[in-house]
Protein backbone atom coordinates (compact mmCIF):
# COMPACT_ATOMS: atom_id res chain seq x y z
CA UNK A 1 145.08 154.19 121.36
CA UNK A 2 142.38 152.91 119.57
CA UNK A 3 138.59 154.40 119.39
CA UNK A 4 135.33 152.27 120.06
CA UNK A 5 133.92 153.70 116.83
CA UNK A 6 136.96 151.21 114.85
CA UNK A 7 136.39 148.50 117.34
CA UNK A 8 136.34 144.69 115.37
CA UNK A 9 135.98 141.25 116.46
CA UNK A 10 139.29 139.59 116.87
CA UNK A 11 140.93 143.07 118.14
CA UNK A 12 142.55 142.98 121.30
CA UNK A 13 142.62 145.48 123.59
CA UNK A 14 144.16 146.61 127.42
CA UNK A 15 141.73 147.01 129.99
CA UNK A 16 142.55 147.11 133.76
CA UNK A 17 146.45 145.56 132.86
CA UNK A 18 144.70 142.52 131.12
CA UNK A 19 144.72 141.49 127.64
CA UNK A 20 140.56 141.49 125.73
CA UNK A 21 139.83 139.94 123.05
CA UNK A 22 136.62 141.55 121.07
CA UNK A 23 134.74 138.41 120.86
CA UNK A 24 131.40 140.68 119.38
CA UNK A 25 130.46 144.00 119.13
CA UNK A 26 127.52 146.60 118.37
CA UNK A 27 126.92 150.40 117.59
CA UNK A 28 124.24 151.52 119.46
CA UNK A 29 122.59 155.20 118.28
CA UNK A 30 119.11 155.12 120.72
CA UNK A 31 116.79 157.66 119.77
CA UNK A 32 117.24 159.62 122.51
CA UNK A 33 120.69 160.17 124.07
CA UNK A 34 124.26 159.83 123.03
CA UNK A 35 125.48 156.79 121.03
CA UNK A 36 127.10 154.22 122.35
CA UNK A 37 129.26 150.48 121.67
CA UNK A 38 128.00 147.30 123.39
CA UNK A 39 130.45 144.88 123.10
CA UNK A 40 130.87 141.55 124.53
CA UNK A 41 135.05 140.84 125.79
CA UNK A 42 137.42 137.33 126.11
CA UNK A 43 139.74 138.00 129.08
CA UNK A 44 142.86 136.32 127.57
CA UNK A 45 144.56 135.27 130.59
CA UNK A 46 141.56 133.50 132.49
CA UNK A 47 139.56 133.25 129.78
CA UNK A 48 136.08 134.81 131.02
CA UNK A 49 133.71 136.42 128.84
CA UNK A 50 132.03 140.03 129.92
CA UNK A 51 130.24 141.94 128.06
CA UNK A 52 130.78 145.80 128.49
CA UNK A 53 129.34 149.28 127.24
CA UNK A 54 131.54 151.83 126.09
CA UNK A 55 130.62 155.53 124.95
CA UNK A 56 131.17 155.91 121.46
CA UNK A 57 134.25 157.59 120.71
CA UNK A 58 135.97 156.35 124.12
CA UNK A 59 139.84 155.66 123.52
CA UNK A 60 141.20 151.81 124.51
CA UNK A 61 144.98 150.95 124.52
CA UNK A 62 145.72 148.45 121.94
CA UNK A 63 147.36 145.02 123.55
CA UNK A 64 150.34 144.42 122.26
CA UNK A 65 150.55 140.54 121.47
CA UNK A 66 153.31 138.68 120.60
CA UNK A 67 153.16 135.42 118.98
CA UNK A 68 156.03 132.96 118.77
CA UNK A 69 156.55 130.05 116.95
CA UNK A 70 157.54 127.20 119.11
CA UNK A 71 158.68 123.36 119.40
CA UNK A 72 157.24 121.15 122.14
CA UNK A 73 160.74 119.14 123.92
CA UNK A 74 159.76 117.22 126.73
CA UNK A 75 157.07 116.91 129.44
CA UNK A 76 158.68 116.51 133.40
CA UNK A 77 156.54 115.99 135.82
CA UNK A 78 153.51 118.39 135.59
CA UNK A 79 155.45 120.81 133.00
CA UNK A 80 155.62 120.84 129.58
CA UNK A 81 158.91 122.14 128.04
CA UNK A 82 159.32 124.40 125.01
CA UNK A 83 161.96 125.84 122.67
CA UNK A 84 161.45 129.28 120.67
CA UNK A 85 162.35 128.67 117.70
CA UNK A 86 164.26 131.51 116.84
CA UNK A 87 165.63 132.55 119.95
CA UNK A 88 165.50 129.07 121.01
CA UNK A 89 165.17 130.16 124.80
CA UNK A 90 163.23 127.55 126.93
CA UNK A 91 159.93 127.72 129.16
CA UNK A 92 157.89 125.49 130.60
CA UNK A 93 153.96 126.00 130.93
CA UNK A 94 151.66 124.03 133.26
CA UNK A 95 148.83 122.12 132.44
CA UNK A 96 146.95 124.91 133.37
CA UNK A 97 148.65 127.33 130.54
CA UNK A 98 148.10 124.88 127.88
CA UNK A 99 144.11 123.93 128.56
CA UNK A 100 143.01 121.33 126.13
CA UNK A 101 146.08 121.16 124.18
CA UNK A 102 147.93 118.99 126.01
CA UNK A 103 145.70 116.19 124.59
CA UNK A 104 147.16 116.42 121.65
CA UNK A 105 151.13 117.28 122.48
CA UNK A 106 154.14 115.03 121.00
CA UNK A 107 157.52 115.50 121.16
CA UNK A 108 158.99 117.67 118.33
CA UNK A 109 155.64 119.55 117.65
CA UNK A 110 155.57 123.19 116.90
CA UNK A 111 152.71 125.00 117.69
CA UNK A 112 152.00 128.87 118.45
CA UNK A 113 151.73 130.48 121.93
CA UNK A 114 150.67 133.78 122.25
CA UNK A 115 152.49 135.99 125.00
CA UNK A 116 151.52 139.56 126.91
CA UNK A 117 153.67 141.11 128.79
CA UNK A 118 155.94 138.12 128.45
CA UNK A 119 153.10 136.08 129.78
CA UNK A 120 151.77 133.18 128.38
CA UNK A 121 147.64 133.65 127.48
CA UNK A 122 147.32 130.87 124.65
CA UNK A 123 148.49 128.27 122.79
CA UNK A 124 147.28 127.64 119.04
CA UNK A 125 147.61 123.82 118.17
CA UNK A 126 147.59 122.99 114.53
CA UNK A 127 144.24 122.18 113.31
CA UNK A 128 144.86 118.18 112.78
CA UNK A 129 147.43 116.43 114.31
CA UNK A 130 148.10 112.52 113.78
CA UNK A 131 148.34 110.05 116.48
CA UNK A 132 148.62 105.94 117.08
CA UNK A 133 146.21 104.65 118.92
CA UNK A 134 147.36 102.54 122.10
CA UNK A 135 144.15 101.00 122.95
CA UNK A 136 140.37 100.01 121.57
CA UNK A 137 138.64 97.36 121.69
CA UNK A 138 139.18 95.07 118.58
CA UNK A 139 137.46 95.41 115.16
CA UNK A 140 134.96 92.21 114.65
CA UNK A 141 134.22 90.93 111.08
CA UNK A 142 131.11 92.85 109.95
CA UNK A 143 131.79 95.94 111.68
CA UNK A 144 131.40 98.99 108.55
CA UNK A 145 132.50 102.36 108.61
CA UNK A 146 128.62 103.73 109.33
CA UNK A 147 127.93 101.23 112.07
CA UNK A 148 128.65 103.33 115.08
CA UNK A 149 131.83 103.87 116.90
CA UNK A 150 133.43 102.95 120.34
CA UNK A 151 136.44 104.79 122.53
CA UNK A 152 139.93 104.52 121.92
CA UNK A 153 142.87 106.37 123.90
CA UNK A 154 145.80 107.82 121.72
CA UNK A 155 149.59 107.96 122.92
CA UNK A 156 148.94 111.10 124.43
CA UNK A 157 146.46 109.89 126.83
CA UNK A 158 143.44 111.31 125.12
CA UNK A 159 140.57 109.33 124.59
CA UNK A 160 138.22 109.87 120.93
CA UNK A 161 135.70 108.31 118.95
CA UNK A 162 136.59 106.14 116.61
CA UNK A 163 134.28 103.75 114.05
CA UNK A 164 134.55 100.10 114.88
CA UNK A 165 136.64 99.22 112.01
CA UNK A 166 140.09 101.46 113.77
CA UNK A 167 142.27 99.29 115.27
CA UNK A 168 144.86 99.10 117.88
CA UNK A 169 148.07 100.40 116.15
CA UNK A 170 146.61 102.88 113.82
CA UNK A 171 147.48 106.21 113.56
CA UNK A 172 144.29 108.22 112.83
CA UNK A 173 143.81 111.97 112.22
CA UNK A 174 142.08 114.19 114.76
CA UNK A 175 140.82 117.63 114.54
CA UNK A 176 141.96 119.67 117.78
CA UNK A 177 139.21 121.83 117.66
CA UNK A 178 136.09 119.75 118.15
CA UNK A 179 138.13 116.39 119.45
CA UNK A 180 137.52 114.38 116.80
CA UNK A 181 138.32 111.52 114.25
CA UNK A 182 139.10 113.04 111.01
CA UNK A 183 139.63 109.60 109.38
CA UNK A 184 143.09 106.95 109.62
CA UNK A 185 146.31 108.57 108.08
């Protein structure tokens, strides 16, 4: 159990058999009345934002997350295969489970997916991956590095920015937080 007086962003707590994330938070001591904690929650499994009021001094049950390090295998149909790599038991996780990261999934990546109850409520990517692009319109002579850019889809499917000097056949660097080019590798 923890109290709303040691509440912290980044904590996560059990509310209603769902997993919260303390996104932000604030001690409220009105002038009249009792104090109290406003705090604004990230539902972990659906991924909805609420913002709540607790009394100050209320007790929440910690979550208990797990975290697992784990290799990306093979993608079937509409499910994407993993390995734990210590226990190296397999699941599979929809599109759904993964969100935006499976824009940036190839074979033999590790990433992080986070687990409640032995269900899966997030995936951490790494920060930059690198990946060949398979098509963009070709480079012309005079095109510069500040000119501008145009689209260009990577093996996974996912289309970027890139500057008009990137070519067909490069691998480039993207950022898998804000989707995009980090520069060629």
């Amino acid at each position: 159990m923890i109290s709303t007086n040691d509440l912290r962003t980044g904590l996560t707590v059990e509310i209603d058999g769902d997993a919260w994330s303390i996104v932000e938070f604030q001690h409220v001591k009105p002038g009249k009345g009792a104090a109290f904690v406003r705090t604004k929650m990230k539902n972990l499994r659906t991924g909805s934002v609420q913002e709540r009021t607790f009394n100050a001094g209320e007790k929440l049950n910690r979550a208990r997350v797990d975290t697992r390090t784990m290799q990306f295998l093979y993608k079937l149909d509409d499910e994407y295969h993993f390995m734990d790599n210590e226990s190296f038991e397999q699941i599979s996780l929809t599109p759904a489970d993964l969100g935006n990261g499976v824009n940036y999934l190839v074979e033999n990546m590790n990433i992080v997916v986070q687990l409640f109850e032995e269900r899966v409520i997030g995936i951490e990517l790494p920060n930059v991956v690198e990946l060949k692009i398979t098509f963009t319109e070709p480079g012309v002579r005079g095109d510069t590095a500040t000119g501008g850019s145009k689209p260009a889809t990577l093996e996974t499917g996912a289309v970027i920015r890139v500057p008009f000097f990137v070519n067909q056949g490069d691998i480039v660097r993207v950022d898998t937080r804000s989707n995009e080019y980090l520069g060629r590798a």
